[in-house]
N, C-alpha and C. Protein backbone atom coordinates (compact mmCIF):
# COMPACT_ATOMS: atom_id res chain seq x y z
N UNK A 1 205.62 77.10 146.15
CA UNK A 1 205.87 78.18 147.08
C UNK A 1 204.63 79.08 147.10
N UNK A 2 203.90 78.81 148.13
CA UNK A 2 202.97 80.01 148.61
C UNK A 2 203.36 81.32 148.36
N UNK A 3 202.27 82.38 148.43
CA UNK A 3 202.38 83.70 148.15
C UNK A 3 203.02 84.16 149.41
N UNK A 4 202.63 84.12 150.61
CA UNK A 4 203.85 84.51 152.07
C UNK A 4 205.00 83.94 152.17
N UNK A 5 205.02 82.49 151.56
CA UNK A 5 206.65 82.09 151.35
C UNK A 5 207.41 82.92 150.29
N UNK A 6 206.62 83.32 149.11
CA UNK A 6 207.53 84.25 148.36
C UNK A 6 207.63 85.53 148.18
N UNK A 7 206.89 85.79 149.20
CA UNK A 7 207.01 87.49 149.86
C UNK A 7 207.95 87.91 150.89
N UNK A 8 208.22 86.45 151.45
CA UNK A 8 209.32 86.29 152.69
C UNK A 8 210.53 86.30 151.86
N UNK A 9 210.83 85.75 150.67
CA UNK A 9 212.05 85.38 150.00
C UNK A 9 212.45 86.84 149.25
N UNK A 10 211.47 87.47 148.69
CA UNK A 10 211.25 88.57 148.35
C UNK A 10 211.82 89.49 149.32
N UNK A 11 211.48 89.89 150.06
CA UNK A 11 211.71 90.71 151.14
C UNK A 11 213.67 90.27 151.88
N UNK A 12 213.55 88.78 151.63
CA UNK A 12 215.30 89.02 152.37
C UNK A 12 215.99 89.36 151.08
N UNK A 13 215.70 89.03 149.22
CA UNK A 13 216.15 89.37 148.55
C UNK A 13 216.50 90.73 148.93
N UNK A 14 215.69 91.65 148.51
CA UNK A 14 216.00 92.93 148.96
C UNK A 14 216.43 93.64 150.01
N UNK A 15 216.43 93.05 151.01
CA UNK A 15 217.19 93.19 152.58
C UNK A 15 218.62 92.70 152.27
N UNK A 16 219.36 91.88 151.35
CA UNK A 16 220.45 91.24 151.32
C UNK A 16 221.76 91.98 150.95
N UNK A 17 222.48 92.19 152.29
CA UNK A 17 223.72 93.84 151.85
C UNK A 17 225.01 93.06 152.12
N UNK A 18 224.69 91.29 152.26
CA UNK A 18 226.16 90.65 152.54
C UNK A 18 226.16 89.97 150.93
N UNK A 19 225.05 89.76 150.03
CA UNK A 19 225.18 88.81 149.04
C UNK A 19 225.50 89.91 148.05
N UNK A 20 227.09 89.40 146.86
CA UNK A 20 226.88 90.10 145.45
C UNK A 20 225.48 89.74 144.73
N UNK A 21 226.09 90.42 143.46
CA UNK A 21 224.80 90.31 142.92
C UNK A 21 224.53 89.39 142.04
N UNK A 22 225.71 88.20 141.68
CA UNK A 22 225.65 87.21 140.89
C UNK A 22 224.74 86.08 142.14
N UNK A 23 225.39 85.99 143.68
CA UNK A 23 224.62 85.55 144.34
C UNK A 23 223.34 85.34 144.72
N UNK A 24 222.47 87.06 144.50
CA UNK A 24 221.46 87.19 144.45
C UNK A 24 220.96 86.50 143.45
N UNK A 25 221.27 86.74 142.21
CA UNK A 25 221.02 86.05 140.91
C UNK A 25 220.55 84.79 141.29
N UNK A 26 221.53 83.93 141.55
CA UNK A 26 221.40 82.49 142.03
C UNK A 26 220.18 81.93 142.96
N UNK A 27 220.30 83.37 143.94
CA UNK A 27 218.97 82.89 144.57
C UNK A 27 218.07 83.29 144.22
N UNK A 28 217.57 84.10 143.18
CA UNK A 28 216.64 84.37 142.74
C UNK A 28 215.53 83.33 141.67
N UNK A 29 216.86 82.46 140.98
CA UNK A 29 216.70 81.34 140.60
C UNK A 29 216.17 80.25 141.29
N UNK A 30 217.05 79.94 142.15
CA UNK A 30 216.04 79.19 143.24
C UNK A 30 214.98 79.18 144.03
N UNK A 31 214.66 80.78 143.78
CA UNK A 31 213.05 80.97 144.41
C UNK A 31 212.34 80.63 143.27
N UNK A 32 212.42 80.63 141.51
CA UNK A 32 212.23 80.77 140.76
C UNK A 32 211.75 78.99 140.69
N UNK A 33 212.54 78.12 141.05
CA UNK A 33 212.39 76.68 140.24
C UNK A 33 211.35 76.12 141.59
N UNK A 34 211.53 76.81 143.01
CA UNK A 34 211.03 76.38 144.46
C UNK A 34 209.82 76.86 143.56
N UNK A 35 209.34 77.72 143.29
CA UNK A 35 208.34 78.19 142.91
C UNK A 35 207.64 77.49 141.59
N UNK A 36 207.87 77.15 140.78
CA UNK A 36 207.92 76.36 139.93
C UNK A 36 207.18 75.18 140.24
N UNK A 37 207.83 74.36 141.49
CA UNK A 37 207.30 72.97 142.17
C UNK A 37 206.10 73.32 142.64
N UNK A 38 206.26 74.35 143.47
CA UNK A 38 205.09 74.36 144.35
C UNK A 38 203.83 75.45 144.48
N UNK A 39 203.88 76.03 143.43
CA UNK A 39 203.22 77.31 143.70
C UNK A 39 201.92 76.81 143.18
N UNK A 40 200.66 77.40 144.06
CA UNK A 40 199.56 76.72 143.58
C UNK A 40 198.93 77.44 141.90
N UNK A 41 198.87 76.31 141.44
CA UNK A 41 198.02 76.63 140.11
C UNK A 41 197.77 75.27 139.37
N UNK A 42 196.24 75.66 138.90
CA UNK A 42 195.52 74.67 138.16
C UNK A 42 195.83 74.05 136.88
N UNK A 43 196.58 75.04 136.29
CA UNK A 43 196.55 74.89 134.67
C UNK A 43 197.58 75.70 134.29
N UNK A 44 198.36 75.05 133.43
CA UNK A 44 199.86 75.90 132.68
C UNK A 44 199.83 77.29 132.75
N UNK A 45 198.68 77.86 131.88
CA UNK A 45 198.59 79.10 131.44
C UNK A 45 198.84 79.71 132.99
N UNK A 46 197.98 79.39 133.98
CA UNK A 46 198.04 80.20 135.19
C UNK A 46 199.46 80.09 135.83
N UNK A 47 200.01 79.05 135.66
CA UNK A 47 201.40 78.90 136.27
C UNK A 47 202.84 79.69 135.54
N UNK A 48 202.24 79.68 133.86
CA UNK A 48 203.36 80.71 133.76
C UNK A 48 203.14 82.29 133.87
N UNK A 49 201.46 82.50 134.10
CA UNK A 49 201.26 84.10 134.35
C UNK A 49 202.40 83.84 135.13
N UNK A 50 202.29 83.48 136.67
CA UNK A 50 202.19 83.39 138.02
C UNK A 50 204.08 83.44 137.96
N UNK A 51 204.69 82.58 137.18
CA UNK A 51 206.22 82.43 137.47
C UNK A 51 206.97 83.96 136.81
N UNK A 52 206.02 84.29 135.61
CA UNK A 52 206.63 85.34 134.82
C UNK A 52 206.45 86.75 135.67
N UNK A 53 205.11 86.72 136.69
CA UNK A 53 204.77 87.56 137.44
C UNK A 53 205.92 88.01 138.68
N UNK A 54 206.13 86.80 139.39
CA UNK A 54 207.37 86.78 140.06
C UNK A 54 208.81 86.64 139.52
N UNK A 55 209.17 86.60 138.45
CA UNK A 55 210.33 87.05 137.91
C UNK A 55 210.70 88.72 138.16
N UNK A 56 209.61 89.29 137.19
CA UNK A 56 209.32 90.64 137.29
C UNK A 56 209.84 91.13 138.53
N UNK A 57 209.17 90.49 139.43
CA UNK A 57 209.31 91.38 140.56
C UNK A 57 210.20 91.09 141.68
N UNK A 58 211.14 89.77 141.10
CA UNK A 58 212.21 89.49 142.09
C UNK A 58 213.62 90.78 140.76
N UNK A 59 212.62 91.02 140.08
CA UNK A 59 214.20 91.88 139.10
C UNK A 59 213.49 93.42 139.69
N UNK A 60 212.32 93.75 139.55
CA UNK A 60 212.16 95.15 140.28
C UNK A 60 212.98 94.99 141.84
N UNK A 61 213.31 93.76 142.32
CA UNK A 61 213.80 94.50 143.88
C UNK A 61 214.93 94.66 143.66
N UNK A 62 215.95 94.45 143.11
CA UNK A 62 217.40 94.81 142.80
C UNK A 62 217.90 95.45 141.33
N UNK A 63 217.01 96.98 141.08
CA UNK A 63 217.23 96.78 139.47
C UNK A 63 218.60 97.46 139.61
N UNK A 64 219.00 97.47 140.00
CA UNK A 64 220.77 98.19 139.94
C UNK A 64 221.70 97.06 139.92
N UNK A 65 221.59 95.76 140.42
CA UNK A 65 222.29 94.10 140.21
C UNK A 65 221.97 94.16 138.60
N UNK A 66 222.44 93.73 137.61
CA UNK A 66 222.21 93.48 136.39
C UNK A 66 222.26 91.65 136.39
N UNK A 67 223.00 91.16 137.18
CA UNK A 67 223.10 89.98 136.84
C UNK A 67 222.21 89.09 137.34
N UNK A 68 220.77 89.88 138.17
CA UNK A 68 219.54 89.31 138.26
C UNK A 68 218.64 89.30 137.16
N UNK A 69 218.54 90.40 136.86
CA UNK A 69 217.67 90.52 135.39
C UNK A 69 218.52 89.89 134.25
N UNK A 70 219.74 89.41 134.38
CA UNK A 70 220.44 89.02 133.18
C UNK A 70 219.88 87.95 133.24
N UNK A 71 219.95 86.55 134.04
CA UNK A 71 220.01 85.55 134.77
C UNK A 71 218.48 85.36 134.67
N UNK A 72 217.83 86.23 134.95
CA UNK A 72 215.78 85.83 135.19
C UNK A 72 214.80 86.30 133.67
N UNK A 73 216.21 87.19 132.91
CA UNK A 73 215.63 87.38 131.29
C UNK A 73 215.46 86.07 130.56
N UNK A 74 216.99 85.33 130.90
CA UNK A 74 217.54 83.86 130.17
C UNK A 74 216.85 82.74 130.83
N UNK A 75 216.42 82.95 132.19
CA UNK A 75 215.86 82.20 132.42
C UNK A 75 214.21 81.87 131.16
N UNK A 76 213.58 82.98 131.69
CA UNK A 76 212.31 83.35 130.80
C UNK A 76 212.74 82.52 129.38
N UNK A 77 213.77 83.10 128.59
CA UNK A 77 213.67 82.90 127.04
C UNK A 77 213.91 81.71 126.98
N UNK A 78 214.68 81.08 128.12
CA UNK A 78 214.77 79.42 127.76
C UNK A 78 213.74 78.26 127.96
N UNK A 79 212.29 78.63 128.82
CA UNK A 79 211.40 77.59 129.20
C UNK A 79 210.15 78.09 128.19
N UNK A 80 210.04 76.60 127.63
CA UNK A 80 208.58 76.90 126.98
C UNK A 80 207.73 77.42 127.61
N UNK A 81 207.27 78.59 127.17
CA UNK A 81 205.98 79.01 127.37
C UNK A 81 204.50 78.66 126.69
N UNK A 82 204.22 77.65 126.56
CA UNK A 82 203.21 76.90 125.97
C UNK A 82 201.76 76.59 126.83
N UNK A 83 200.91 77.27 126.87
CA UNK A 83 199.96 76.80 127.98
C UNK A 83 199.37 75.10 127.21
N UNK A 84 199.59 74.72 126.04
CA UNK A 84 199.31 73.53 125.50
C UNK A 84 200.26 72.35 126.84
N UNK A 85 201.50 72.75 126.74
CA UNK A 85 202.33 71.76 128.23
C UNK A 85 201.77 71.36 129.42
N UNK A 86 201.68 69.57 129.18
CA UNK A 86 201.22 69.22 130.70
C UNK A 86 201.57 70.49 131.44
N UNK A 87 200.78 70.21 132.98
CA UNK A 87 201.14 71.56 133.73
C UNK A 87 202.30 70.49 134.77
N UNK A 88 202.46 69.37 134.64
CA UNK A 88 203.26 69.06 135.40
C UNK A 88 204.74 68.66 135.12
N UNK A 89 204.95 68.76 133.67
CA UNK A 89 205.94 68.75 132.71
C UNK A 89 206.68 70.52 132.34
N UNK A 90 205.39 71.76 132.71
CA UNK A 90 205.83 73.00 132.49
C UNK A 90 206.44 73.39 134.08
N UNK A 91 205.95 72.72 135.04
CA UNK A 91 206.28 72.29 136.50
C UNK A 91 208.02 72.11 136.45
N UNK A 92 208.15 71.26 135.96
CA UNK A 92 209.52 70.55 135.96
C UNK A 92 210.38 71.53 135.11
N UNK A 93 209.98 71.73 133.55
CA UNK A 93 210.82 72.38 132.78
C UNK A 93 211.66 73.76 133.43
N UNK A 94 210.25 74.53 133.87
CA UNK A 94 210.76 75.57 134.34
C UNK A 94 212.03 75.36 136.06
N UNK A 95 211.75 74.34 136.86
CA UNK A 95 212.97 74.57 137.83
C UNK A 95 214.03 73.62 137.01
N UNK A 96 213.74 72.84 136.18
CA UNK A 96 215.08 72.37 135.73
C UNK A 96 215.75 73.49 134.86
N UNK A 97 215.35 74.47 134.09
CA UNK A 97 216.15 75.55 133.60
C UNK A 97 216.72 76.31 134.99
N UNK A 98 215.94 76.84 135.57
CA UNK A 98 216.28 77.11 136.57
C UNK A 98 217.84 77.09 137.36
N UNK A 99 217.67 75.87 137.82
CA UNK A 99 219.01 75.13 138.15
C UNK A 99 220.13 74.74 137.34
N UNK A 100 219.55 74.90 136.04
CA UNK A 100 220.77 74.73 135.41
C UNK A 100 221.46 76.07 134.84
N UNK A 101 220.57 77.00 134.65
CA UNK A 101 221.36 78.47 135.19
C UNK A 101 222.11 78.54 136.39
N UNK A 102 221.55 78.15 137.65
CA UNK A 102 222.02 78.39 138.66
C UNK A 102 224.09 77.51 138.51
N UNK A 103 223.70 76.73 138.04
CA UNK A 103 225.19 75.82 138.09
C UNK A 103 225.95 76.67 136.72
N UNK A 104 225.35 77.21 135.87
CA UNK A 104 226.61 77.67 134.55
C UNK A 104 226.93 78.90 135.61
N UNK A 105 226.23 79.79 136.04
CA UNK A 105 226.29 80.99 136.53
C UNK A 105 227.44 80.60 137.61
N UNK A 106 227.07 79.55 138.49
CA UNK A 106 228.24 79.75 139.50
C UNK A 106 229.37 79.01 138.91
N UNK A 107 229.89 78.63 137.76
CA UNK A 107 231.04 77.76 137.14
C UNK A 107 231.49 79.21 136.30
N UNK A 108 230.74 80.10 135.89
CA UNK A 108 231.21 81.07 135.10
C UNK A 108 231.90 81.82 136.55
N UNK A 109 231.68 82.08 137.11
CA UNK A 109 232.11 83.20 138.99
C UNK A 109 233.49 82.00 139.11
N UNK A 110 233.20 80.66 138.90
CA UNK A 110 235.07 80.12 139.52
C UNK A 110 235.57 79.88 138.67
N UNK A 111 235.41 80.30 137.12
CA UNK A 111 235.90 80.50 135.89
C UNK A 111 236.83 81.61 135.66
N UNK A 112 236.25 82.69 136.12
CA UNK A 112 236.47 84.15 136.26
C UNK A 112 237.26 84.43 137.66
N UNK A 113 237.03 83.57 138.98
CA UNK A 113 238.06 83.92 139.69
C UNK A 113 239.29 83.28 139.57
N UNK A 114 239.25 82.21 138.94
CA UNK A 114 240.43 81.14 138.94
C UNK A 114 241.40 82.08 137.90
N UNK A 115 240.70 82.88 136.61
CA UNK A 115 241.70 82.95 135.90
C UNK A 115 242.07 84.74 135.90
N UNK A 116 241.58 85.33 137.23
CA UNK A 116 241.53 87.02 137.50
C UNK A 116 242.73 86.77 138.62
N UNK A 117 242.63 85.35 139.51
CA UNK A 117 243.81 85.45 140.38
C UNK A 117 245.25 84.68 140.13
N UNK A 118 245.07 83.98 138.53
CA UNK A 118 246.17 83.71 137.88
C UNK A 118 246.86 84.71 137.58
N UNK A 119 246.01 85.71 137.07
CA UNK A 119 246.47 87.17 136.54
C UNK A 119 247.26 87.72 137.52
N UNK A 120 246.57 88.08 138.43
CA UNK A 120 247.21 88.87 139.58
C UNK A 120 248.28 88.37 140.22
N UNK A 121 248.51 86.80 140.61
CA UNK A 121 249.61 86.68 141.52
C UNK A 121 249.70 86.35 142.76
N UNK A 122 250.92 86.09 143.27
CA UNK A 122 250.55 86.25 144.75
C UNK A 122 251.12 87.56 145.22
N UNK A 123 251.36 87.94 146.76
CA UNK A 123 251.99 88.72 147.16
C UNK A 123 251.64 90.14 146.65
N UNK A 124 250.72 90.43 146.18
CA UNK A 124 250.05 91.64 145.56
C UNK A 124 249.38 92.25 146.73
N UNK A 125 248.96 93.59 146.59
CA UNK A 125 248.18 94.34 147.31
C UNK A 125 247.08 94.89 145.87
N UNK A 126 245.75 94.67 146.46
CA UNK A 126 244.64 94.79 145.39
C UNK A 126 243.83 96.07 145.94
N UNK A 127 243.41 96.81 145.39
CA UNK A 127 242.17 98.13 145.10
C UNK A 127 241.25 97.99 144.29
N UNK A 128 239.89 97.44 145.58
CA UNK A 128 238.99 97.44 144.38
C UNK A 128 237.85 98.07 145.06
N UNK A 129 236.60 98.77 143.94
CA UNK A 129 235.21 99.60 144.51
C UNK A 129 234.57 98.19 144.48
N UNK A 130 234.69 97.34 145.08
CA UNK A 130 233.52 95.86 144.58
C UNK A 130 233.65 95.10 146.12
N UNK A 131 233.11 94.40 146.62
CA UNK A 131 233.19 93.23 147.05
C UNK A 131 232.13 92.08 146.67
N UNK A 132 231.98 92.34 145.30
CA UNK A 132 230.95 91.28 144.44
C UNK A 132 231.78 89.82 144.80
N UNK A 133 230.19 88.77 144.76
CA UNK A 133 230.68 87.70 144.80
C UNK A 133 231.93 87.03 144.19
N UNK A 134 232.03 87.78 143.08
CA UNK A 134 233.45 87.19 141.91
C UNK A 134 234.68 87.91 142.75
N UNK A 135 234.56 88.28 143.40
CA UNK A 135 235.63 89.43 143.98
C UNK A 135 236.01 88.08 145.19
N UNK A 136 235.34 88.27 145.68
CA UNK A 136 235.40 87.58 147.12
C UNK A 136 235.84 85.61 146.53
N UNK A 137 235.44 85.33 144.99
CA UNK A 137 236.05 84.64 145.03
C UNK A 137 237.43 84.43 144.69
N UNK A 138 237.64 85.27 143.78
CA UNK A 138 239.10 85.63 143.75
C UNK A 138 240.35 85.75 144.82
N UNK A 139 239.61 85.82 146.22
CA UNK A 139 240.50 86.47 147.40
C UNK A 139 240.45 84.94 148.01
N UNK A 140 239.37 84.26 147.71
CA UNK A 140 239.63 83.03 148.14
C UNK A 140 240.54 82.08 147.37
N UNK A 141 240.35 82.08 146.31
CA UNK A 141 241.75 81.59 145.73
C UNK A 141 243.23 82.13 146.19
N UNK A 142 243.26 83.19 146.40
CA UNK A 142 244.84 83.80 146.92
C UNK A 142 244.97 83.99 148.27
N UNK A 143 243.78 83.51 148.73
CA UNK A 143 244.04 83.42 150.51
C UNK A 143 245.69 83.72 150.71
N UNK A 144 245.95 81.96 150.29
CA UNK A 144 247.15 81.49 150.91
C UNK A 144 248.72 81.84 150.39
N UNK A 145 248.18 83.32 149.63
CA UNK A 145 249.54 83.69 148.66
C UNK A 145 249.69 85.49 149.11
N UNK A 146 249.45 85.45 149.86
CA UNK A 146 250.02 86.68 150.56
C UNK A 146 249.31 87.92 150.03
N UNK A 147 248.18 88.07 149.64
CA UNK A 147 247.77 88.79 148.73
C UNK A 147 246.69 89.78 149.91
N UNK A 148 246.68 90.87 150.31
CA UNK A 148 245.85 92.34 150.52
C UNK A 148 245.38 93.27 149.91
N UNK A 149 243.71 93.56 150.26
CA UNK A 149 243.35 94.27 149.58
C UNK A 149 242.45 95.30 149.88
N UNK A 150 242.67 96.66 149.32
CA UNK A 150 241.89 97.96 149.59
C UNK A 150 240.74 97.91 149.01
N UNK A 151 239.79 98.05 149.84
CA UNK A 151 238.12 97.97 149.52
C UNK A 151 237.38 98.70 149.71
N UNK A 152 237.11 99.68 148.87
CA UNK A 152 236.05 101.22 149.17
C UNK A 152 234.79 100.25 149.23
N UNK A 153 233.79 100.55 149.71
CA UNK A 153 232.64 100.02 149.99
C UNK A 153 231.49 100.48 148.46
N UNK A 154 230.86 99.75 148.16
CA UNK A 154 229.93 99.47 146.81
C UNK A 154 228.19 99.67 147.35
N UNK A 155 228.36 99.52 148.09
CA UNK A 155 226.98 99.19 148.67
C UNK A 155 226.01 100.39 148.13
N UNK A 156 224.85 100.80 147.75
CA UNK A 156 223.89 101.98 147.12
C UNK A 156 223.78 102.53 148.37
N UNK A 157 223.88 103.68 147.91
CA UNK A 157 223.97 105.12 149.23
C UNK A 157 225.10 104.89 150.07
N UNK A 158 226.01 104.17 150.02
CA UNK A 158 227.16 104.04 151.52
C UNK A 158 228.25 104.33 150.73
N UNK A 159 228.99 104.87 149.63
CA UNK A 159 229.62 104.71 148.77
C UNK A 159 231.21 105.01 149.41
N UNK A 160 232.19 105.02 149.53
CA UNK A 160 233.12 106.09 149.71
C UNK A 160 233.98 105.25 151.55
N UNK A 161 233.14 104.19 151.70
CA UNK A 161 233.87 103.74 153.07
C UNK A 161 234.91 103.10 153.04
N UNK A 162 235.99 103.23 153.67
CA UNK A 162 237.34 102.48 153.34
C UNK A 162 237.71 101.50 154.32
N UNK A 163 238.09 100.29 153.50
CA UNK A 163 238.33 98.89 154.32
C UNK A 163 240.18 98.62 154.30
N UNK A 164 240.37 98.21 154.39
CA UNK A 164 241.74 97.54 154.49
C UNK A 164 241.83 96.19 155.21
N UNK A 165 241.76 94.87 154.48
CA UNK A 165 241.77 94.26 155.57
C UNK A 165 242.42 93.13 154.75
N UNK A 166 243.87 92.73 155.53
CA UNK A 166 244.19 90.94 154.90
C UNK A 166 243.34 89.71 154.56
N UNK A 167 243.17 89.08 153.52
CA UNK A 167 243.02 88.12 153.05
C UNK A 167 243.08 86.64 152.98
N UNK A 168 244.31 86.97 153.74
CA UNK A 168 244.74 85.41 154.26
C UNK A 168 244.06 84.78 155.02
N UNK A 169 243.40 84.96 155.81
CA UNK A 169 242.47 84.54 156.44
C UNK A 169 241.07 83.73 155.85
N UNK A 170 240.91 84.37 154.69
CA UNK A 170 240.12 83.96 153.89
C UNK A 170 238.42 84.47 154.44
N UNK A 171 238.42 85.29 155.36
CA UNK A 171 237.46 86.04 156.05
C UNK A 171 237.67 87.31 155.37
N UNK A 172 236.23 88.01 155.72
CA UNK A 172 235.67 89.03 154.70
C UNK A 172 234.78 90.30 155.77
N UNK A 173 235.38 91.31 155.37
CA UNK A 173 234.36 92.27 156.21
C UNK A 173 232.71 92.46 156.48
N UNK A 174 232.55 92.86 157.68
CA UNK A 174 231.43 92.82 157.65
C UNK A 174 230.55 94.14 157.34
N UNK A 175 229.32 94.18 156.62
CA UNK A 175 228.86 95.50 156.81
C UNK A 175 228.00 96.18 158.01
């Protein structure tokens, strides 16, 4: 990934007011391993300045998401950092961690909704300040069980907006 391809990715990261923040996470990862493949560099050492450089700064654009910097910390502590590593073996290591964050992270989100909408039920009416990705999956599991829910808006600076909207549908407000 070129430096304008990951200034472009960069830039919708931080433009992004429909994705939670485990989502973001995910894609942050995947700019992370895209980057990994393709980003030009000669030699290990320069490739992990270059990946650790853009970590940094895909976690400075959302530092209020925690589960980007959670997600791009673990990423970091899990890939050798060895400039001794073929550079085409430190190539690989790093998007295969990558992606394999990306898959625990989204199995932990239908882990957590499967067993938040066991809890709850059907036929419930829900109140929540969130429409985080784990949220929204939760509502997709109870689509089809009669379940509504009150949704103050989360979003930074918009705080306090009130939604009401059925579930069943399995459709989601827009901002």
């Amino acid at each position: 990934m070129d430096k304008k391809t990951f200034d472009l990715a960069l830039e919708s990261i931080s433009t992004d007011r429909q994705s939670g923040a485990s989502e973001l996470a995910r894609q942050c990862l995947s700019i992370i391993a895209e980057s990994a493949h393709k980003a030009p560099s000669d030699n290990t050492t320069e490739l992990i300045q270059l990946l650790k450089q853009r970590a940094a700064q895909l976690i400075a654009t959302r530092p209020s998401m925690a589960p980007i910097e959670n997600l791009l910390n673990r990423w970091h502590a899990k890939i050798p950092l060895s400039p001794e590593t073929e550079l085409s073996v430190m190539r690989e290591q790093a998007a295969v961690t990558a992606n394999d964050l990306i898959n625990i992270s989204h199995q932990a989100v239908q882990q957590c909704a499967m067993l938040t909408a066991e809890y709850i039920g059907a036929n419930q009416t829900l109140f929540t300040h969130s429409l985080s990705t784990t949220v929204k999956e939760v509502f997709k599991v109870l689509k089809d069980q009669g379940t509504e829910a009150i949704i103050t808006e989360s979003r930074p600076l918009t705080k306090g907006i009130y939604w009401q909207n059925s579930y069943q549908s399995g459709t989601y407000p827009q901002h």
